[in-house]
N, C-alpha and C. Protein backbone atom coordinates (compact mmCIF):
# COMPACT_ATOMS: atom_id res chain seq x y z
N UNK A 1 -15.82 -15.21 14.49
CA UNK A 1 -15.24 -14.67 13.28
C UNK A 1 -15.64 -13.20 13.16
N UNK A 2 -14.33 -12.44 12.59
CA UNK A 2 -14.56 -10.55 12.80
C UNK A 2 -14.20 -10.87 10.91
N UNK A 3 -15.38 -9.88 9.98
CA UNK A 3 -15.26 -9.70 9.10
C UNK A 3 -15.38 -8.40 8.81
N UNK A 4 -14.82 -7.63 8.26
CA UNK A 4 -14.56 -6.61 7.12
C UNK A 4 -14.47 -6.39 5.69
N UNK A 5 -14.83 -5.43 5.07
CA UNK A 5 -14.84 -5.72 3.46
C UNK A 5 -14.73 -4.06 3.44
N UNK A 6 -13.52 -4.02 2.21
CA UNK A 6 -13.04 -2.58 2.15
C UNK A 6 -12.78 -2.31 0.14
N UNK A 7 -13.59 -1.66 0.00
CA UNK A 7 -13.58 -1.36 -1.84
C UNK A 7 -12.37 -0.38 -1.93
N UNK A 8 -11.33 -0.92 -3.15
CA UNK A 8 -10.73 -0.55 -3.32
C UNK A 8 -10.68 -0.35 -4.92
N UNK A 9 -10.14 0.85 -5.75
CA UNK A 9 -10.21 0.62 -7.34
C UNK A 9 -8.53 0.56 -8.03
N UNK A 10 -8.37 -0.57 -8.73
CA UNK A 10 -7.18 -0.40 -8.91
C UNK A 10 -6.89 0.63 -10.21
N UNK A 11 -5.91 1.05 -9.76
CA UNK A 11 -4.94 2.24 -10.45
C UNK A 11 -4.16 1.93 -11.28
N UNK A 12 -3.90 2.44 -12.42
CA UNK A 12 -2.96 2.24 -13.51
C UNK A 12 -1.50 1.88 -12.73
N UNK A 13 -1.29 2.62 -12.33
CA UNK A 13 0.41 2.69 -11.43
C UNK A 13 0.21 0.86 -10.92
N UNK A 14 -0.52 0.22 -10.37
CA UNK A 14 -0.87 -0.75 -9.91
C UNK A 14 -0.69 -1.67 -10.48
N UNK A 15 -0.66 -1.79 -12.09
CA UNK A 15 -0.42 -2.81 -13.15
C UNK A 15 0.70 -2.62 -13.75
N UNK A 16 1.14 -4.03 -14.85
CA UNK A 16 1.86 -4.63 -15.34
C UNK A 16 0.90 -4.02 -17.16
N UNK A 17 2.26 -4.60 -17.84
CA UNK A 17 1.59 -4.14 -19.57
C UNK A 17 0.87 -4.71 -19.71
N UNK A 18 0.52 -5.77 -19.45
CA UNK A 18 -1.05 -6.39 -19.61
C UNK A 18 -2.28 -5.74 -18.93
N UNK A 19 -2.07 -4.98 -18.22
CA UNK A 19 -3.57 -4.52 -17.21
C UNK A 19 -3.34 -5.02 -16.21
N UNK A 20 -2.88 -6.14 -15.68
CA UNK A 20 -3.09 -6.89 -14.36
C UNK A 20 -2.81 -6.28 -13.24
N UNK A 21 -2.99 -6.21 -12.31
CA UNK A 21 -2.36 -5.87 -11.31
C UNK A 21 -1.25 -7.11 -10.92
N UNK A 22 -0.09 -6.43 -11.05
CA UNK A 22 1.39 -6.46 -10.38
C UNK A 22 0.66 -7.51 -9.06
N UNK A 23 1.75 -8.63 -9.32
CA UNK A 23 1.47 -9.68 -7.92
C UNK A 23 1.86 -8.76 -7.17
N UNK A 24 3.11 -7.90 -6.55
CA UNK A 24 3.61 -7.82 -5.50
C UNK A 24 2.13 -6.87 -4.42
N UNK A 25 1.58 -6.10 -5.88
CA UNK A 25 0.67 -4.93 -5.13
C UNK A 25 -0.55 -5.68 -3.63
N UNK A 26 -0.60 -6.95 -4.16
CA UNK A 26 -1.81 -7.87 -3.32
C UNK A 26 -1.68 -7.36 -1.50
N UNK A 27 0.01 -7.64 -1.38
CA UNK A 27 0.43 -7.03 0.01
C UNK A 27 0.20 -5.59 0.61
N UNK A 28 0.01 -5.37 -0.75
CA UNK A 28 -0.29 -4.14 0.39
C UNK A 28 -1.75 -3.41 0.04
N UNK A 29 -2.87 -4.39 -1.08
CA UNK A 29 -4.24 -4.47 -0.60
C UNK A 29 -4.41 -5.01 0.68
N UNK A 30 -3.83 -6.09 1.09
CA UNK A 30 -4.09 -7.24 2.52
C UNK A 30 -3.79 -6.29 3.77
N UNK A 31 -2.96 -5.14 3.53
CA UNK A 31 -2.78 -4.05 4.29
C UNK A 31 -3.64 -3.19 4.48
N UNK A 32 -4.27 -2.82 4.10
CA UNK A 32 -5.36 -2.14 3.43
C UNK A 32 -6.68 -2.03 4.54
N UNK A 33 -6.80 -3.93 3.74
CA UNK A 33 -7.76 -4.78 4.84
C UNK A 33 -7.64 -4.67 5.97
N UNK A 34 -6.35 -5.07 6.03
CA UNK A 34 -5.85 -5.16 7.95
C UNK A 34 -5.91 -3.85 8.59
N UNK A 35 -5.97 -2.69 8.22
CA UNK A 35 -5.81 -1.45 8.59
C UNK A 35 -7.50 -0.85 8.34
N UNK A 36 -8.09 -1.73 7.91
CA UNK A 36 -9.33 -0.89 7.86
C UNK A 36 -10.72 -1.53 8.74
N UNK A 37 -9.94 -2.74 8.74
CA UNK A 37 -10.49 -3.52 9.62
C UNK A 37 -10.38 -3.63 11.19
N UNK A 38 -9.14 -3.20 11.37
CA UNK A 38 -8.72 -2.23 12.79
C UNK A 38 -9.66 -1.29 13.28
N UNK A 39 -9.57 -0.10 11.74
CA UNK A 39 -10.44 0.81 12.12
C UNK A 39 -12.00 0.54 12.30
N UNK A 40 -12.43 -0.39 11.58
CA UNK A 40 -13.58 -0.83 11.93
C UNK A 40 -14.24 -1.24 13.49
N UNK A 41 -13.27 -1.87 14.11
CA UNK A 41 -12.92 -1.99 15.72
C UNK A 41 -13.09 -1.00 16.80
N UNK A 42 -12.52 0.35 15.51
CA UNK A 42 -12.53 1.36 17.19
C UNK A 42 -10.86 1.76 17.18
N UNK A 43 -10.02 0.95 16.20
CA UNK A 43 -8.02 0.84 16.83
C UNK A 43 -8.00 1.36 15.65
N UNK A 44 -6.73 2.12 15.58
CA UNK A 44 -6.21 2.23 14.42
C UNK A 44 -4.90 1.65 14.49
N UNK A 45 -4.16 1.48 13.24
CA UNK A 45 -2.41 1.27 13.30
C UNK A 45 -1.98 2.54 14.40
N UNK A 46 -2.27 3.83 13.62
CA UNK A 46 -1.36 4.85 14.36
C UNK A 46 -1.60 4.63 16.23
N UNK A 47 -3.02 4.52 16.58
CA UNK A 47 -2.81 4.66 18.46
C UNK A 47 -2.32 3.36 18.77
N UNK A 48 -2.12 2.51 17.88
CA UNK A 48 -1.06 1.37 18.47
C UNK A 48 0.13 1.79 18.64
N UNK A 49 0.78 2.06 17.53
CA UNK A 49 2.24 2.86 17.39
C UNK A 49 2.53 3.79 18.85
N UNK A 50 1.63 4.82 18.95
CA UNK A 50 1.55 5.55 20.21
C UNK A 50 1.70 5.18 21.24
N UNK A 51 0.88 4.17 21.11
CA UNK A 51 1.12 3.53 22.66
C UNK A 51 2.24 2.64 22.44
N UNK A 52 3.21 1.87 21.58
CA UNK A 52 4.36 1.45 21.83
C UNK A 52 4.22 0.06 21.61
N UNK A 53 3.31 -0.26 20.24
CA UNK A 53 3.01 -1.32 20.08
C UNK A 53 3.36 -1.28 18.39
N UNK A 54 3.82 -2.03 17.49
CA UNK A 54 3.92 -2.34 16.11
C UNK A 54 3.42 -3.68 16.32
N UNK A 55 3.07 -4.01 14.53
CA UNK A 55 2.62 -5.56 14.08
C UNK A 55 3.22 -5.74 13.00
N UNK A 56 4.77 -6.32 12.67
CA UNK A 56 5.12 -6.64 12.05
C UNK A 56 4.59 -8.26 11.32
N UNK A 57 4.42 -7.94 10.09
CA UNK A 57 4.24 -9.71 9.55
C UNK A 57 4.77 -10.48 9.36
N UNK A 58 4.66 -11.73 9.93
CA UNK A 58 5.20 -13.05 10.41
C UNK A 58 5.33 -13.96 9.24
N UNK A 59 4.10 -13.90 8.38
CA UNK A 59 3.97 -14.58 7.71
C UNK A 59 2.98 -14.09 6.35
N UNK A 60 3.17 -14.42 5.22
CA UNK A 60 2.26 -14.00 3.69
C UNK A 60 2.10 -14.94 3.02
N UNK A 61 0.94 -15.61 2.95
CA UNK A 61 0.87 -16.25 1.69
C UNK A 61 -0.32 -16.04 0.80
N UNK A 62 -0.41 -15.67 -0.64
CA UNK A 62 -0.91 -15.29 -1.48
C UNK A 62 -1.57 -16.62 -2.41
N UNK A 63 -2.55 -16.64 -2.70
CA UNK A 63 -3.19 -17.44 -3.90
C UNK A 63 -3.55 -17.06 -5.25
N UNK A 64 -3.40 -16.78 -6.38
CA UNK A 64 -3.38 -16.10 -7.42
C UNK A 64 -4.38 -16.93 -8.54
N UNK A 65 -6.01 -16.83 -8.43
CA UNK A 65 -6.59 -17.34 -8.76
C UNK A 65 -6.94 -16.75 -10.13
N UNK A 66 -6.87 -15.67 -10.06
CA UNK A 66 -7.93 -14.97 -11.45
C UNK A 66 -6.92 -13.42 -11.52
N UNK A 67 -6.46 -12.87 -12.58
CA UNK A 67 -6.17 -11.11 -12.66
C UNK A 67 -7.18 -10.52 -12.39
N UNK A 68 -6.95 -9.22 -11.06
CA UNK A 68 -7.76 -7.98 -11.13
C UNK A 68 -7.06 -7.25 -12.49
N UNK A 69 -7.53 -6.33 -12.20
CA UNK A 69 -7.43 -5.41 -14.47
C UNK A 69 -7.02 -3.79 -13.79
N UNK A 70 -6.66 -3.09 -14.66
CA UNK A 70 -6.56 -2.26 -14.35
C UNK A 70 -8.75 -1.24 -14.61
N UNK A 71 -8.82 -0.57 -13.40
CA UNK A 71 -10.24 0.02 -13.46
C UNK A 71 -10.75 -1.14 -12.24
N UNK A 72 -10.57 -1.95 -12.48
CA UNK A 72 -11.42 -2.87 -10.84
C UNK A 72 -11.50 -2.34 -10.12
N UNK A 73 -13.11 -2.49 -9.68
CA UNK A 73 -13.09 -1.75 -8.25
C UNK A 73 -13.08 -3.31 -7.67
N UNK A 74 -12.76 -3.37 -6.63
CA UNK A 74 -11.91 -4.60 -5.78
C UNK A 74 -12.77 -4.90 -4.33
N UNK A 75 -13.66 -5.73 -3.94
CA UNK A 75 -13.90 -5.78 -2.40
C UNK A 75 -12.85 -6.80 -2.31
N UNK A 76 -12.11 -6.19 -0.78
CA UNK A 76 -11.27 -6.76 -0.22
C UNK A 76 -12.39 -7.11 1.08
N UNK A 77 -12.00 -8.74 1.76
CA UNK A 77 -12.62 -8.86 2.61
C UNK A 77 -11.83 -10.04 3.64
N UNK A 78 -11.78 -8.95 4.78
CA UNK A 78 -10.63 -9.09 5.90
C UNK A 78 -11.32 -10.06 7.20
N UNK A 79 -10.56 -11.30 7.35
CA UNK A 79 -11.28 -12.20 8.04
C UNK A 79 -10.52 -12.71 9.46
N UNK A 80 -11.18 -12.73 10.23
CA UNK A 80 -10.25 -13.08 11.69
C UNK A 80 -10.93 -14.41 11.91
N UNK A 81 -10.49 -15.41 12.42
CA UNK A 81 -11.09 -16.36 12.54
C UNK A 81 -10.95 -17.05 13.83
N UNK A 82 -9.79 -16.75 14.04
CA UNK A 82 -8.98 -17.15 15.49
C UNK A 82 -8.81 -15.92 16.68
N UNK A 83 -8.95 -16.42 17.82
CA UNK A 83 -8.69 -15.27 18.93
C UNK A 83 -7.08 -15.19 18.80
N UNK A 84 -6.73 -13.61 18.46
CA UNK A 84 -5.43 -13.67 18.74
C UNK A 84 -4.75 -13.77 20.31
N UNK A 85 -3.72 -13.59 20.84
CA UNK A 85 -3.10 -13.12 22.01
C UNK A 85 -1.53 -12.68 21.16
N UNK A 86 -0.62 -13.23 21.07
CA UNK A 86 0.58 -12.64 20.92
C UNK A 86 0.58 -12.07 19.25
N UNK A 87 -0.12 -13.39 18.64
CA UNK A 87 0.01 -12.89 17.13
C UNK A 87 -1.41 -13.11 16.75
N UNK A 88 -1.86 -12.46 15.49
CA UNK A 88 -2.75 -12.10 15.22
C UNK A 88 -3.12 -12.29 13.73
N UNK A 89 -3.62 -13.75 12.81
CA UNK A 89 -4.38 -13.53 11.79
C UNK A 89 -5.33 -13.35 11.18
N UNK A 90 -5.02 -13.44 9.73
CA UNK A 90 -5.81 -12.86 8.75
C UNK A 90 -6.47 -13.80 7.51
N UNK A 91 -6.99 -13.96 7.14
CA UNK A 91 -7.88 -14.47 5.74
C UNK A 91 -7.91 -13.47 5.03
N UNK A 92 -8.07 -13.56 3.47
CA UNK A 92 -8.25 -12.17 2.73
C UNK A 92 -8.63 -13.30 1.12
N UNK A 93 -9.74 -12.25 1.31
CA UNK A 93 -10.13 -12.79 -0.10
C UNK A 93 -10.20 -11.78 -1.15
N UNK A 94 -10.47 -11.41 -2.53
CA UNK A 94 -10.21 -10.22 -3.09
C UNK A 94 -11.46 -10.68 -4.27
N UNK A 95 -12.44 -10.00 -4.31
CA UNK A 95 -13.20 -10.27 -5.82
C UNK A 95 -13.40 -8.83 -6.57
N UNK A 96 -14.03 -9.01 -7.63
CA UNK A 96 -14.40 -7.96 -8.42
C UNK A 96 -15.63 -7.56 -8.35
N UNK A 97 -15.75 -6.86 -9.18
CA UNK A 97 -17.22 -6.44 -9.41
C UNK A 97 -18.65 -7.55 -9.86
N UNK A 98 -17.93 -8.83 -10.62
CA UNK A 98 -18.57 -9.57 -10.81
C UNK A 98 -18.74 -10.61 -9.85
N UNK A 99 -18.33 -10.42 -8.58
CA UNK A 99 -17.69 -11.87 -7.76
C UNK A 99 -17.45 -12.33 -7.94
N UNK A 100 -16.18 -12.15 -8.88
CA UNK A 100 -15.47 -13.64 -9.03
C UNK A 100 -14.44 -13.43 -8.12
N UNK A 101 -14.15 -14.53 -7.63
CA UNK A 101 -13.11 -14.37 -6.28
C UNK A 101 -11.80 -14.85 -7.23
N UNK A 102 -10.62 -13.69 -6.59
CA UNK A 102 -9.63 -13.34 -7.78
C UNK A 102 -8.48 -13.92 -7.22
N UNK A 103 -8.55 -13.56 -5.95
CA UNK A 103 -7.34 -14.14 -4.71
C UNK A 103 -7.36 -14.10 -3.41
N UNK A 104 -6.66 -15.15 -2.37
CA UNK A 104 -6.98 -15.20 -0.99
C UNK A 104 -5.60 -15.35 -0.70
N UNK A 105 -5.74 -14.83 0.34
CA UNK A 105 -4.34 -14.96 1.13
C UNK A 105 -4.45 -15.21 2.45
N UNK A 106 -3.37 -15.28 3.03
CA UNK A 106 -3.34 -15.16 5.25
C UNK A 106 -1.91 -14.50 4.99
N UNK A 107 -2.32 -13.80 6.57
CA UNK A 107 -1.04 -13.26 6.85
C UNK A 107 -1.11 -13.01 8.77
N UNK A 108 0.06 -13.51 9.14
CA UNK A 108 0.10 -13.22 10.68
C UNK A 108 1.03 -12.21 11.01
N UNK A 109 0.62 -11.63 11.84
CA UNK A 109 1.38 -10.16 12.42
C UNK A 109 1.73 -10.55 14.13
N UNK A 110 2.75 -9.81 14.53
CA UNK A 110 2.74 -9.83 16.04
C UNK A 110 2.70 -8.72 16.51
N UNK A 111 2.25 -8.49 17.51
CA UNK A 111 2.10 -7.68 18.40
C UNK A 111 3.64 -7.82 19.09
N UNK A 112 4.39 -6.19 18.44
CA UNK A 112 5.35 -6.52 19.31
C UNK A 112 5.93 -4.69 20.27
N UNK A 113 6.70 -4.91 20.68
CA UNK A 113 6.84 -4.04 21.93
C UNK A 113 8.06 -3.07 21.17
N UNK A 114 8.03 -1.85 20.89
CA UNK A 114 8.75 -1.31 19.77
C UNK A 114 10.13 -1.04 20.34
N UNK A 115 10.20 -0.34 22.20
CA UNK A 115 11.15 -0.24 22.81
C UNK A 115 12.13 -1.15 22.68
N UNK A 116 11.76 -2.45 22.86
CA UNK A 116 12.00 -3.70 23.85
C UNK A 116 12.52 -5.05 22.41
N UNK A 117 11.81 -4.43 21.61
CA UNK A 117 11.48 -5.45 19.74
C UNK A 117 11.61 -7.11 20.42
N UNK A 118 10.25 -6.78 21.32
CA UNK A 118 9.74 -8.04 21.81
C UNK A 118 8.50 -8.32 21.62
N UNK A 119 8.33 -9.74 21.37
CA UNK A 119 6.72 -9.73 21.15
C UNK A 119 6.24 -10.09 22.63
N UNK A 120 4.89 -8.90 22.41
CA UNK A 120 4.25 -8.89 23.60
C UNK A 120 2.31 -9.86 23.61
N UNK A 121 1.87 -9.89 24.76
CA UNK A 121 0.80 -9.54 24.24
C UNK A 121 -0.21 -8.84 23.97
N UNK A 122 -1.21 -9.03 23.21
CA UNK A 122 -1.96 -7.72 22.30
C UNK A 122 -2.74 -7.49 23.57
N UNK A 123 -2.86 -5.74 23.16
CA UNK A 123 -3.69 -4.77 24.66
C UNK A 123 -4.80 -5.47 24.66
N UNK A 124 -5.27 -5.12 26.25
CA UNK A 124 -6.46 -5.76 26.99
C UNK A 124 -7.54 -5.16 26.03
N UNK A 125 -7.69 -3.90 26.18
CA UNK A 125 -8.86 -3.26 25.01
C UNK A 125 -9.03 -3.92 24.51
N UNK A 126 -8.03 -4.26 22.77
CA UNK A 126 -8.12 -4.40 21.75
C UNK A 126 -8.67 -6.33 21.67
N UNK A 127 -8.35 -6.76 22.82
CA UNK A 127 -8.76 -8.25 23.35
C UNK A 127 -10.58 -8.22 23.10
N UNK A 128 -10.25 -7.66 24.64
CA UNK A 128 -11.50 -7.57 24.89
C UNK A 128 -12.71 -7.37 23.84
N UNK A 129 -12.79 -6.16 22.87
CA UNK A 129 -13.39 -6.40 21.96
C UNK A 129 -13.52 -7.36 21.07
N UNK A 130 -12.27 -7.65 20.99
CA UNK A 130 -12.06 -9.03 19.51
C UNK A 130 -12.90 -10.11 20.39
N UNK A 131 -12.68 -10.66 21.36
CA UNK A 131 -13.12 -11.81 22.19
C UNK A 131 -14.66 -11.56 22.34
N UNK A 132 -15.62 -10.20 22.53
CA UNK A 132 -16.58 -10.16 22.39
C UNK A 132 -17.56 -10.85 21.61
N UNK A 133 -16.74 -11.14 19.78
CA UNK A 133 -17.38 -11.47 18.72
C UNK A 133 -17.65 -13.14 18.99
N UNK A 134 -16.55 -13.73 19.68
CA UNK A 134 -16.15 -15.14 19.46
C UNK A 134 -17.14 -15.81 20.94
N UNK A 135 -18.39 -15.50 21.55
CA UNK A 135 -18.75 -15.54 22.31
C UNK A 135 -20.27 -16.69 21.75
């Protein structure tokens, strides 16, 4: 298991008239995660792109346990659990400042070939490291 945890504070723009944060915004905290958790690795999104690789998502599903507020600062915490090869998920849990755990989600991405809009499989590098953890 590869874990990450990335603080985020939510923003007025981010909520609904109640304070809450807007369901839709969760997707693209889980983005967030997934992109920072990359970087945590050593990869970013962009030298994937470069080299001719995208990760479109396969799949989202969201759990909506508790409202973040507007002012939350937010740990997002990005969970791999499985060795990827073609596709690649995620766990995501979201708490507050108090830990209360607010929402979890998964989401699978593929590794796909941007020329070709084939799924490939994910670079040897980016393997190799991930497979390091699961040892």
């Amino acid at each position: 298991m590869i874990k990450n945890q990335t603080k985020l504070r939510v923003r007025y723009g981010e909520t609904d008239q109640m304070g809450y944060v807007y369901y839709g915004n969760y997707a693209q905290f889980f983005e967030v995660g997934r992109v920072e958790w990359l970087r945590a690795l050593g990869v970013s999104y962009k030298s994937l792109e470069e080299s001719g690789i995208m990760l479109p998502v396969r799949e989202l599903n969201i759990n909506y346990l508790k409202p973040a507020k507007y002012d939350d600062l937010l740990t997002i915490t990005t969970i791999l659990s499985k060795k990827p090869l073609v596709k690649i998920e995620f766990d995501f849990e979201v708490q507050n400042e108090k830990k209360e755990l607010l929402t979890t989600g998964y989401a699978s991405l593929v590794f796909m070939d941007m020329q070709k809009s084939k799924p490939i499989k994910a670079p040897k590098e980016l393997l190799d490291q991930i497979y390091s953890y699961f040892k």
